[in-house]
C-alpha atoms as a PDB file:
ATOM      1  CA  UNK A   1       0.000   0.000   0.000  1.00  0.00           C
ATOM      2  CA  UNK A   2       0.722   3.429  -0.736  1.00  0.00           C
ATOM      3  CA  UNK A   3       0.181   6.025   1.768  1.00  0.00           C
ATOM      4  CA  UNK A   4       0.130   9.764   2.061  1.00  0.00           C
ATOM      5  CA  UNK A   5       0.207  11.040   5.738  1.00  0.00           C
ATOM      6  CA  UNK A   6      -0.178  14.778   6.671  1.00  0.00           C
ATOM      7  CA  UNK A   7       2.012  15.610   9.011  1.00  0.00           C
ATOM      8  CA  UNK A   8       5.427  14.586  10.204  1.00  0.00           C
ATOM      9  CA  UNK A   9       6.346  16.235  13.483  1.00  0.00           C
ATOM     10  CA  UNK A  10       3.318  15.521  15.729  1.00  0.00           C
ATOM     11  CA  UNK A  11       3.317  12.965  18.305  1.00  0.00           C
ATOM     12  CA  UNK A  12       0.873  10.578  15.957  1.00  0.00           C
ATOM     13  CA  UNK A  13       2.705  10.837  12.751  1.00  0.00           C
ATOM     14  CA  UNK A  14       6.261  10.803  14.385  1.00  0.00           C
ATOM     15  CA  UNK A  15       4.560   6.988  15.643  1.00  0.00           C
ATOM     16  CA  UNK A  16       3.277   6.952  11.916  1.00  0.00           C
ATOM     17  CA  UNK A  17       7.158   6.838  10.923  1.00  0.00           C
ATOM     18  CA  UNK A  18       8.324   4.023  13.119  1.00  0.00           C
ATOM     19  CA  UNK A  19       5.540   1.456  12.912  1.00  0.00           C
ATOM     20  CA  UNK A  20       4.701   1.137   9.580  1.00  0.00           C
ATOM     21  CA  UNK A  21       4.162  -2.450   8.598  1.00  0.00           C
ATOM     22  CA  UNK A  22       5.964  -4.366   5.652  1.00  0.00           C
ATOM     23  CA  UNK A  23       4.640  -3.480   2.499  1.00  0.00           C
ATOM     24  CA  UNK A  24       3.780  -0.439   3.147  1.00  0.00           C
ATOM     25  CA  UNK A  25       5.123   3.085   1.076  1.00  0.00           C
ATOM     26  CA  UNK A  26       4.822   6.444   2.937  1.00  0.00           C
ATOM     27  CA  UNK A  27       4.994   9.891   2.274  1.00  0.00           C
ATOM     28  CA  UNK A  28       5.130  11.806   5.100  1.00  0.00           C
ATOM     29  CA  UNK A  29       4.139  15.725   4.712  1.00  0.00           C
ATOM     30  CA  UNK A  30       5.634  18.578   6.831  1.00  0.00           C
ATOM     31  CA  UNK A  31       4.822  22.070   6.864  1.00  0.00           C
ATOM     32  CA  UNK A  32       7.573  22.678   4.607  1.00  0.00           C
ATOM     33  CA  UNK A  33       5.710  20.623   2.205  1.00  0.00           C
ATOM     34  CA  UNK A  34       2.382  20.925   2.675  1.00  0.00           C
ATOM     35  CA  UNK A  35       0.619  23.975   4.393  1.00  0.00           C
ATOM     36  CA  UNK A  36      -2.615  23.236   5.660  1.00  0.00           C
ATOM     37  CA  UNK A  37      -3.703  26.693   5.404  1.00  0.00           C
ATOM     38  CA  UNK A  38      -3.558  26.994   1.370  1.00  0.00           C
ATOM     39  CA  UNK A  39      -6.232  24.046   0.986  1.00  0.00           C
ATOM     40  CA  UNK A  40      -6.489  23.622  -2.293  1.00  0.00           C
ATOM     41  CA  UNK A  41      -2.417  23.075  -2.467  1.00  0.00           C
ATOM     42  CA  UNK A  42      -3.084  20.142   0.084  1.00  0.00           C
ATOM     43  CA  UNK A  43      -5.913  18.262  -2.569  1.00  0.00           C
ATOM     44  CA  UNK A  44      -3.262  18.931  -5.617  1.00  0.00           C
ATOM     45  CA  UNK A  45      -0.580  17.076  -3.428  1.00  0.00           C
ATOM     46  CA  UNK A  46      -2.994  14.119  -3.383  1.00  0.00           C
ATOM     47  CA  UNK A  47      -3.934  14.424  -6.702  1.00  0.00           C
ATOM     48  CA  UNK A  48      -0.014  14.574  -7.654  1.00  0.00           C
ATOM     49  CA  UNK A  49       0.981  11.294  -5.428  1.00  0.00           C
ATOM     50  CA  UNK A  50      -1.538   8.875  -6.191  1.00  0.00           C
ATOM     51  CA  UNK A  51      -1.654   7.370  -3.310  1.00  0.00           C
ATOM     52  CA  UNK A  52      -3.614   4.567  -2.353  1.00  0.00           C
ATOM     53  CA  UNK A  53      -4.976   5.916   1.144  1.00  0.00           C
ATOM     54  CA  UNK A  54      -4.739   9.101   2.967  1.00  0.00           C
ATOM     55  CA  UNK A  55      -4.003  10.043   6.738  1.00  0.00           C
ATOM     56  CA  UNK A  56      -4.459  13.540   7.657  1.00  0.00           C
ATOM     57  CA  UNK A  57      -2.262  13.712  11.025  1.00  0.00           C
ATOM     58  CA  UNK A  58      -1.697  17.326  11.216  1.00  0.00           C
ATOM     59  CA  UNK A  59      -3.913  20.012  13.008  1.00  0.00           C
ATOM     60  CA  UNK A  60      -3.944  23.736  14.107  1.00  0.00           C
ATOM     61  CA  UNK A  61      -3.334  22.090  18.124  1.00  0.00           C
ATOM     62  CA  UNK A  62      -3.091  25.265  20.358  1.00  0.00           C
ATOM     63  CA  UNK A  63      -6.204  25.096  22.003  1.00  0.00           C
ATOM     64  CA  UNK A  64      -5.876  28.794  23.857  1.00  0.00           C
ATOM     65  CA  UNK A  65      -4.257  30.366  20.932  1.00  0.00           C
ATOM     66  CA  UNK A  66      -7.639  29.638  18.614  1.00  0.00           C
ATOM     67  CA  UNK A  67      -9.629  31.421  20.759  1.00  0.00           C
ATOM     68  CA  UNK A  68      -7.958  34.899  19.156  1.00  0.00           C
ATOM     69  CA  UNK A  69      -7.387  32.797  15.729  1.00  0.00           C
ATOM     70  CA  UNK A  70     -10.516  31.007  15.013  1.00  0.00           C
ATOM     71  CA  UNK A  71      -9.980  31.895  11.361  1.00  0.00           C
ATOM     72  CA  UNK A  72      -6.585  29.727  11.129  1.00  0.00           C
ATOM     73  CA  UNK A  73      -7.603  27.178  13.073  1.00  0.00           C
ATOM     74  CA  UNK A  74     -10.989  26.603  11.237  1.00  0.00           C
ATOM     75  CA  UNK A  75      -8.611  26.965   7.931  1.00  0.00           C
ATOM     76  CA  UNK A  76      -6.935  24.515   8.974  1.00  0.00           C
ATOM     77  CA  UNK A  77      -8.406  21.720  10.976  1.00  0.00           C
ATOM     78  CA  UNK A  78     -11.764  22.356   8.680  1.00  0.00           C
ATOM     79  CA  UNK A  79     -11.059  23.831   5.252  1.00  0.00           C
ATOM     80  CA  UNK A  80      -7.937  21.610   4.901  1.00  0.00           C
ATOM     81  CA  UNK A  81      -9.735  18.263   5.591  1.00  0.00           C
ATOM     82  CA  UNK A  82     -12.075  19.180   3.284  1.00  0.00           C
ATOM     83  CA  UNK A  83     -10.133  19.580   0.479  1.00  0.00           C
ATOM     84  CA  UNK A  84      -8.444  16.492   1.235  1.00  0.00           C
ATOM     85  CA  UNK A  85     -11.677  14.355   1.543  1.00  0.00           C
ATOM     86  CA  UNK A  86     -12.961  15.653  -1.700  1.00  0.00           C
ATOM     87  CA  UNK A  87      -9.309  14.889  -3.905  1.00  0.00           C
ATOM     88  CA  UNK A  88      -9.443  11.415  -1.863  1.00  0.00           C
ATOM     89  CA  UNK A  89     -13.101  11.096  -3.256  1.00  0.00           C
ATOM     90  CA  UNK A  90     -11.833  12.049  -7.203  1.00  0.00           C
ATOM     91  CA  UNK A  91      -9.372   9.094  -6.281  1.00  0.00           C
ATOM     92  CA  UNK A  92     -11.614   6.376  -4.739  1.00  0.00           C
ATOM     93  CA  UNK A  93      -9.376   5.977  -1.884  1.00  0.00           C
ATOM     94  CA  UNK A  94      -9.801   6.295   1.946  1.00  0.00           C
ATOM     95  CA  UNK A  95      -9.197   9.257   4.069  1.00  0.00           C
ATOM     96  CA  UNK A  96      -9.088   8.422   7.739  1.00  0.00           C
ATOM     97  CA  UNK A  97      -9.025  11.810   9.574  1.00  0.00           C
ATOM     98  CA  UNK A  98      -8.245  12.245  13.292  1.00  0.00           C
ATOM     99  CA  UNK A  99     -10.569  14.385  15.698  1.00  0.00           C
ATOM    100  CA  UNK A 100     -10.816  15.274  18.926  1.00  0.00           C
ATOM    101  CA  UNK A 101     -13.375  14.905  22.338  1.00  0.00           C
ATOM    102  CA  UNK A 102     -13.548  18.625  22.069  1.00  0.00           C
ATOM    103  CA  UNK A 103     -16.182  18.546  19.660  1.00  0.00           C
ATOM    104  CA  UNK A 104     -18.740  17.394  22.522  1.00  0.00           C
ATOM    105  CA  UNK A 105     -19.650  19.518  25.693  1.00  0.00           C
ATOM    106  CA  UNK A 106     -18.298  17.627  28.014  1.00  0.00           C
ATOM    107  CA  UNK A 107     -21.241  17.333  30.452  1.00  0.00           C
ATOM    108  CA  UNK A 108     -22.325  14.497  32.156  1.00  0.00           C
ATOM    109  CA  UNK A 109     -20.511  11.279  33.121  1.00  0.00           C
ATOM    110  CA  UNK A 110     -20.977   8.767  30.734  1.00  0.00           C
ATOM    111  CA  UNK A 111     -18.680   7.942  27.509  1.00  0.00           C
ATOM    112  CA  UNK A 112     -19.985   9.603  24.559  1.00  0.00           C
ATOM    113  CA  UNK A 113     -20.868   7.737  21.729  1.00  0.00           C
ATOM    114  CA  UNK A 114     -19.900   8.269  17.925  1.00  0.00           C
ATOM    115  CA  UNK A 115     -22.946   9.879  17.128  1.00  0.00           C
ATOM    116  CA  UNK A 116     -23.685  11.682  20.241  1.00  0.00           C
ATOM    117  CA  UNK A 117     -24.703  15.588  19.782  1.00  0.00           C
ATOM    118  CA  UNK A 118     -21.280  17.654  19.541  1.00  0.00           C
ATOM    119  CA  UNK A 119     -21.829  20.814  21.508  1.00  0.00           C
ATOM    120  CA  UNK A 120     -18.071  22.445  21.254  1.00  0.00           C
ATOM    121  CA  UNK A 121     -17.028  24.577  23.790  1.00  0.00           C
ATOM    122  CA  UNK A 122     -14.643  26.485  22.333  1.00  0.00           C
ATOM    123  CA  UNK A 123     -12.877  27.968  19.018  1.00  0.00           C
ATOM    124  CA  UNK A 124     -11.003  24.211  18.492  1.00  0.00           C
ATOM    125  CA  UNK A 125     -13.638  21.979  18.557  1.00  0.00           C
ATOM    126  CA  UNK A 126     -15.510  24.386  16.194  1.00  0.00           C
ATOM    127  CA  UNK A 127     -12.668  24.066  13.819  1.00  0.00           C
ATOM    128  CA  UNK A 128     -12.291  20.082  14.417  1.00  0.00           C
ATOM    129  CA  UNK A 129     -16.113  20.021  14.048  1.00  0.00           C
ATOM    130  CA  UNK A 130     -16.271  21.794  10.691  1.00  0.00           C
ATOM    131  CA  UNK A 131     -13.666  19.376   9.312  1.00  0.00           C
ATOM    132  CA  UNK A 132     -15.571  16.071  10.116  1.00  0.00           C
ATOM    133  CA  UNK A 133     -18.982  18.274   8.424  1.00  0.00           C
ATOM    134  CA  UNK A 134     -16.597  18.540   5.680  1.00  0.00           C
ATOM    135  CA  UNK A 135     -15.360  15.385   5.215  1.00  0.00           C
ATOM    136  CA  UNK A 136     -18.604  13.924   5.679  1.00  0.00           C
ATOM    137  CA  UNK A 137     -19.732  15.916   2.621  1.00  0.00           C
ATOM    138  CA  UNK A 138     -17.888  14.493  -0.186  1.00  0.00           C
ATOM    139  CA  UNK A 139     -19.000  10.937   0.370  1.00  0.00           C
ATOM    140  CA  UNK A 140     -15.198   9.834   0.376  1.00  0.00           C
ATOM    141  CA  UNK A 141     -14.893   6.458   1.902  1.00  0.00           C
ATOM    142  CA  UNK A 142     -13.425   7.449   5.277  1.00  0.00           C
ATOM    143  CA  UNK A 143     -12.767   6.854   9.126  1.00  0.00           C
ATOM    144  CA  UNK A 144     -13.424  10.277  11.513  1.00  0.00           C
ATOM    145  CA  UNK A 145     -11.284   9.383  14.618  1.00  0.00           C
ATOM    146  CA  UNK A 146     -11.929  10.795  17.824  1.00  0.00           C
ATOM    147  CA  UNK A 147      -9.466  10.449  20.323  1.00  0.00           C
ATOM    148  CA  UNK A 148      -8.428  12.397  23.209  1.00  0.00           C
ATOM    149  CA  UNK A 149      -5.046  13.094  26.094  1.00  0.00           C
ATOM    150  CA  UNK A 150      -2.718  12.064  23.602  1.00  0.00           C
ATOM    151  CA  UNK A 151       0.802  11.201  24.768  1.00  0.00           C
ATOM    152  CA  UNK A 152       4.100   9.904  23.740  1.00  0.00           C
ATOM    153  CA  UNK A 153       7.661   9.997  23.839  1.00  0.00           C
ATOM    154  CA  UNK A 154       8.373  11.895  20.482  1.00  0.00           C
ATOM    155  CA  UNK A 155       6.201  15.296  21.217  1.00  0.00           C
ATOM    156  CA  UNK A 156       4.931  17.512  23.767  1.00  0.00           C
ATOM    157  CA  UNK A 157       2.175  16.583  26.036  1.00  0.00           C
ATOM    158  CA  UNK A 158       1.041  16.438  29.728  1.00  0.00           C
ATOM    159  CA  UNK A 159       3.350  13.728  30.892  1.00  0.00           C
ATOM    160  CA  UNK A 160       6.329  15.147  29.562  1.00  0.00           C
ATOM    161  CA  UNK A 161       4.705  18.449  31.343  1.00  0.00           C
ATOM    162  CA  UNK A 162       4.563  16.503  34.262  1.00  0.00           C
ATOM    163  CA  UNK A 163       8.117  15.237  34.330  1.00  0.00           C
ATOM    164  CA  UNK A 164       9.419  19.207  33.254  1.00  0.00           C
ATOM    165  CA  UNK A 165       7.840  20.602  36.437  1.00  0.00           C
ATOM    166  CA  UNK A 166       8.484  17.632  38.567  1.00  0.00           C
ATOM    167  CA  UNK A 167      12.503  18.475  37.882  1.00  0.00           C
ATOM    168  CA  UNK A 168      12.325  21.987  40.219  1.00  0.00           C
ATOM    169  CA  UNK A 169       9.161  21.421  42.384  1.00  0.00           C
ATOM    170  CA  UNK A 170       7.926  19.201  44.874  1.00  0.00           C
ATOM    171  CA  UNK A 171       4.416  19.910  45.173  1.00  0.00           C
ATOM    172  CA  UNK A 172       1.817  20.673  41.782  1.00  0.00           C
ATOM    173  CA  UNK A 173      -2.034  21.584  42.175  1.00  0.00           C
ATOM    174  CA  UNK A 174      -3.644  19.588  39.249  1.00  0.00           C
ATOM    175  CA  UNK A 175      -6.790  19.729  38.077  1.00  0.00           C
ATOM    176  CA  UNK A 176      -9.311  16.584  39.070  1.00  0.00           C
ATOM    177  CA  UNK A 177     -13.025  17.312  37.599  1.00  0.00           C
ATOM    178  CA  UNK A 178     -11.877  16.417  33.743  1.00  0.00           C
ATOM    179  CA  UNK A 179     -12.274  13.428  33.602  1.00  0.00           C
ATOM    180  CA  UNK A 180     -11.169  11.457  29.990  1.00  0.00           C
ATOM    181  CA  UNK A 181      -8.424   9.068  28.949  1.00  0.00           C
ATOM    182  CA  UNK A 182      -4.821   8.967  28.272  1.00  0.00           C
ATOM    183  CA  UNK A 183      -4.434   7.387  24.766  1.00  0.00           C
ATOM    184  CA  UNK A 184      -0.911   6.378  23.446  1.00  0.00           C
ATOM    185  CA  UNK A 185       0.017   7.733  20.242  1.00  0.00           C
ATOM    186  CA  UNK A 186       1.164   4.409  18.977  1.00  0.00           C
ATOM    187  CA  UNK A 187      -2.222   3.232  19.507  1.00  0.00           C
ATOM    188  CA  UNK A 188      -3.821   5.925  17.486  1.00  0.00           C
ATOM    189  CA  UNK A 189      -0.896   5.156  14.767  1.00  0.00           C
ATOM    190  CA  UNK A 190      -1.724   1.302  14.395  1.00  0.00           C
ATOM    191  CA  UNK A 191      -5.280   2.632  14.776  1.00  0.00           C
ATOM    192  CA  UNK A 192      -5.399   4.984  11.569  1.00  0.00           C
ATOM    193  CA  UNK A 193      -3.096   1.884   9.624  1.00  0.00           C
ATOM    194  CA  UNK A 194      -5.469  -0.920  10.361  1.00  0.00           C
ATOM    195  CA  UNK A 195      -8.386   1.620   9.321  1.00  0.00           C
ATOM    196  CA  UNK A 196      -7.166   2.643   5.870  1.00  0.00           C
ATOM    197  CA  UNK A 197      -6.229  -0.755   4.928  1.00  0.00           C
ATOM    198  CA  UNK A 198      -9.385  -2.284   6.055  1.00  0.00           C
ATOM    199  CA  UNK A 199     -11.631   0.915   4.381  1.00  0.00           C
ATOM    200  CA  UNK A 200      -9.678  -0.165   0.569  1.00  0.00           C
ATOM    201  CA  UNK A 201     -11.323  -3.810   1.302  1.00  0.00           C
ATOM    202  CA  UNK A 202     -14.728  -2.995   2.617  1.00  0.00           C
ATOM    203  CA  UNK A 203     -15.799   0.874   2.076  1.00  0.00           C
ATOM    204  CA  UNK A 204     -18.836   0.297   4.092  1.00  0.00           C
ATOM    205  CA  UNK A 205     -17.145   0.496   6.939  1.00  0.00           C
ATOM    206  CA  UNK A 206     -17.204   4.617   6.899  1.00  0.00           C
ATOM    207  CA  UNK A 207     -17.637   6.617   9.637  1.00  0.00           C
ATOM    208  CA  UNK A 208     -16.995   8.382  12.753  1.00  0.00           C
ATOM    209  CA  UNK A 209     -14.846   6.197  16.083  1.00  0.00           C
ATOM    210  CA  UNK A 210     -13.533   6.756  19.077  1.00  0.00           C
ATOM    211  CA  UNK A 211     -10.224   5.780  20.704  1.00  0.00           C
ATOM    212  CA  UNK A 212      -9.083   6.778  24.342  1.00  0.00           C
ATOM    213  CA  UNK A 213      -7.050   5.055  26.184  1.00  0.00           C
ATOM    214  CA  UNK A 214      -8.704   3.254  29.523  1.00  0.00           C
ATOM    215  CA  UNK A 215      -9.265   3.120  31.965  1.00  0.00           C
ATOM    216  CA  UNK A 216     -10.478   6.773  32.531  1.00  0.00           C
ATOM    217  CA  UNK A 217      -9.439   9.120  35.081  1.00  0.00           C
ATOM    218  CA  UNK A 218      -8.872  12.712  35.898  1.00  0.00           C
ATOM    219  CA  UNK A 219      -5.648  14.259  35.347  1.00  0.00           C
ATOM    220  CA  UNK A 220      -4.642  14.699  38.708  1.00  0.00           C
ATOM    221  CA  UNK A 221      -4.431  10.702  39.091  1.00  0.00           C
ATOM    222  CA  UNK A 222      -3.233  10.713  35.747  1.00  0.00           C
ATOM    223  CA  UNK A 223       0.203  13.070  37.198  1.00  0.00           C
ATOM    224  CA  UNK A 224       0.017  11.165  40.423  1.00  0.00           C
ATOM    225  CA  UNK A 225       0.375   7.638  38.183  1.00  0.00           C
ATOM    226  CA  UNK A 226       3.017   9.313  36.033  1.00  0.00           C
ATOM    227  CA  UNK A 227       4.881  10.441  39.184  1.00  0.00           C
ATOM    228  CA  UNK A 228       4.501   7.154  40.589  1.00  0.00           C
ATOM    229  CA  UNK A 229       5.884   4.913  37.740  1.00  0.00           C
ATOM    230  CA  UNK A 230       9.093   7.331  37.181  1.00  0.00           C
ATOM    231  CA  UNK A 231       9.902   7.023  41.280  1.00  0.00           C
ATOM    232  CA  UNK A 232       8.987  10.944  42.336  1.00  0.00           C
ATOM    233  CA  UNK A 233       8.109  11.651  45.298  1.00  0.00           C
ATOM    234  CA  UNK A 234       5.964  14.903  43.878  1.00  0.00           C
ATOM    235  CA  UNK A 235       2.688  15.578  46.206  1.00  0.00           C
ATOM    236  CA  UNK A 236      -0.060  16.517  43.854  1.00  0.00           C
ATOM    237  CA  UNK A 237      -3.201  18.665  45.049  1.00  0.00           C
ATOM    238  CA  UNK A 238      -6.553  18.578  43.418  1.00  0.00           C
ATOM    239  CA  UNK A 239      -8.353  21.587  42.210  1.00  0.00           C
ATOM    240  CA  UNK A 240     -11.330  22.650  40.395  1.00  0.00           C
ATOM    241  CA  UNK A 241     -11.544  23.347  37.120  1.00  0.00           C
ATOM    242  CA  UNK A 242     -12.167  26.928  38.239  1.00  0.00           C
ATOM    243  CA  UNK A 243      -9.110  27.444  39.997  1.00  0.00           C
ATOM    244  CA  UNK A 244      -7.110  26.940  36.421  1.00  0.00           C
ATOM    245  CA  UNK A 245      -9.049  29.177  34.432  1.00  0.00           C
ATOM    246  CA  UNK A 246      -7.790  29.482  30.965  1.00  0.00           C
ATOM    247  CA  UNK A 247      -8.946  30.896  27.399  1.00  0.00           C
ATOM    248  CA  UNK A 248     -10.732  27.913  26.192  1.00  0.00           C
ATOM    249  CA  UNK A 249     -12.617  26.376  28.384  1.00  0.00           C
ATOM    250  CA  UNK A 250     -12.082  22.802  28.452  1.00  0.00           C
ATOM    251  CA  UNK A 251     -14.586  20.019  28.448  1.00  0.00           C
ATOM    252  CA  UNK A 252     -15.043  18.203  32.245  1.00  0.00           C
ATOM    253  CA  UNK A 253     -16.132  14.537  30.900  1.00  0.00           C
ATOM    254  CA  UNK A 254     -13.727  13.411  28.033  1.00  0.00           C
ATOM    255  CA  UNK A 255     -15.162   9.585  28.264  1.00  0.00           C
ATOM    256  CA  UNK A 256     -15.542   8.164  24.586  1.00  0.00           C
ATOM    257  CA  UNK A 257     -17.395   5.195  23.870  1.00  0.00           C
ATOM    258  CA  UNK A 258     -14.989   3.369  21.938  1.00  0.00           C
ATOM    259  CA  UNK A 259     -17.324   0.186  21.499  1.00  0.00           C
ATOM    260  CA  UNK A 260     -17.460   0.728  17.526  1.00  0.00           C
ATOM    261  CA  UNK A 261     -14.022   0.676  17.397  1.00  0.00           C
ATOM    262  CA  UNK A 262     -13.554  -3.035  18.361  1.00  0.00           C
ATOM    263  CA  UNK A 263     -16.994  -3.950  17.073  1.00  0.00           C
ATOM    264  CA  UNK A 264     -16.131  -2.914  13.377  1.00  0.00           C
ATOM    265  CA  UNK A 265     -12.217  -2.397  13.138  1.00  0.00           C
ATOM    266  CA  UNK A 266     -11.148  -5.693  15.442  1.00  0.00           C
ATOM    267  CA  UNK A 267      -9.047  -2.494  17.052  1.00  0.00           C
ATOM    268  CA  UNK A 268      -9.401  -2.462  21.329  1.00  0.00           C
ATOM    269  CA  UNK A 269      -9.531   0.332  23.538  1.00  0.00           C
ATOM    270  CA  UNK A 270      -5.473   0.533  24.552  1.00  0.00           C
ATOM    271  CA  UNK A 271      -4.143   0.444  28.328  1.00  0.00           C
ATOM    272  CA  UNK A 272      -2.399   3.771  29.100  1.00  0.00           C
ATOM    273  CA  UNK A 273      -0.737   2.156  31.659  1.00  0.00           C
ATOM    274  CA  UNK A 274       1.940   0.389  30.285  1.00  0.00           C
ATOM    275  CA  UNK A 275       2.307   2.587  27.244  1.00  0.00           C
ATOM    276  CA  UNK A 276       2.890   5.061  30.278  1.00  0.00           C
ATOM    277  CA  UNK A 277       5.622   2.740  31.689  1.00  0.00           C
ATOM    278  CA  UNK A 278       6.789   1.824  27.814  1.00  0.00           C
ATOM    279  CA  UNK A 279       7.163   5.721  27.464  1.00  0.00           C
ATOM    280  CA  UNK A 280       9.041   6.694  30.236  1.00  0.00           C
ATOM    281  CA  UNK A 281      11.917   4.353  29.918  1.00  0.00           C
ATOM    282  CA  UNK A 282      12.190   4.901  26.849  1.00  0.00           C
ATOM    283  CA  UNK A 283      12.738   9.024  27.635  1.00  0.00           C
ATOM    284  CA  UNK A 284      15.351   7.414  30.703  1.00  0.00           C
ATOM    285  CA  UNK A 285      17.518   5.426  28.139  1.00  0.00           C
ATOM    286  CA  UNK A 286      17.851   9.069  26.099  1.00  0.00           C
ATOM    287  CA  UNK A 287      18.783  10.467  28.775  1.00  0.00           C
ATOM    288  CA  UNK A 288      21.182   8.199  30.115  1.00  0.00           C
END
């Protein structure tokens, strides 16, 4: 198979690049090479390459930041997609796309499903929401996939956070009323593989999934495991939501129901626990 990722620095597509399986071509496509803010440049790549299934990895990430840059961020996590969806469509070939729990409102307790109501709370999951609308559009044989507290050794994220601040301090205040879970990047990775292959064989198979990474939890336990498995002795406070106030608000119940998944892919929900342990030594044999 022939594939054509978007992306090449972020945590998923940096996993992209090390666990591709034999037989398998990929292109992998910077910034520097493709800039998801001139759509239309993003569909003639496609067009150009040929490829045999695409995986859009790349996104406008800063959450805050798209509060004061909707515009971008809807450029590129919504106009981009499009355009991709639609060349992948002129191609009959798959276009698995990932997404985020930010497109729901995050109330209530209970995992939300695929086709729940998304309610976004902020300027990001408006953007992320307008790209599933427009990848839904074109009828392109495709897999939306939702996942959420992404985290890995090869980017930034709230372990590596963790282990930063952990370096000069002894004590954190963490927030513990968001409540969602850690998903490895590798999983998402072998996640968006298995989906494009399996879309070529059986396009029926379209539509919108969730992956997180179980079992849930807030992300105070979250630091306190982290802390834990890398031996430091860091006490960890629980706050409110409230007491971290930030631009864009952040949704309290991150549960997904990832039941689809598994039921239509073969593809579990992943532990984050020993991805969590898998993680940190590999960051101690870097550093040592």
């Amino acid at each position: 198979m022939k594939l054509l990722v978007f992306g090449h620095t972020g945590q998923v597509a940096r996993e992209l690049q090390r666990r591709l399986p034999v037989g398998v071509e990929a292109t992998f496509l910077g910034r520097d090479s493709a800039d998801l803010t001139q759509p239309a440049t993003c569909a003639e790549t496609i067009l150009r390459i040929r490829p045999d299934a695409v995986i859009n990895a790349a996104a406008y990430t800063a959450v805050d930041k798209a509060e004061s840059d909707e515009a971008t961020a809807t450029l590129v996590n919504g106009a981009a997609p499009g355009a991709m969806a639609r060349a992948c469509t002129d191609l009959a070939i798959p276009f698995v796309h990932i997404s985020t729990d930010y497109v729901f409102d995050g109330v209530g307790a209970s995992p939300f499903p695929p086709d729940g109501a998304i309610a976004p709370l902020g300027a990001y999951g408006r953007s992320k929401a307008v790209g599933e609308a427009e990848v839904r559009s074109f009828g392109v044989s495709h897999a939306i996939l939702r996942t959420s507290w992404v985290f890995s050794a090869l980017g930034n994220n709230f372990v590596k956070t963790m282990l930063r601040l952990s370096e000069t301090r002894d004590r954190l205040t963490i927030v513990s009323d968001q409540i969602g879970g850690p998903t490895p990047a590798s999983a998402v990775a072998d996640a968006c593989l298995t989906m494009a292959t399996q879309l070529r064989e059986d396009p029926a198979k379209s539509g919108t999934y969730h992956l997180s990474g179980g079992p849930d939890l807030s992300w105070a336990d979250f630091a306190r495991e982290i802390f834990a498995l890398s031996n430091r002795t860091i006490f960890v406070e629980d706050i409110p939501t409230s007491a971290f106030p930030t631009p864009a608000k952040r949704p309290q119940n991150s549960r997904l129901d990832c039941s689809a998944t598994h039921s239509t892919f073969g593809i579990s929900r992943p532990l984050w626990k020993p991805a969590l342990a898998q993680m940190l030594t590999e960051l101690e044999s870097v550093r040592s």
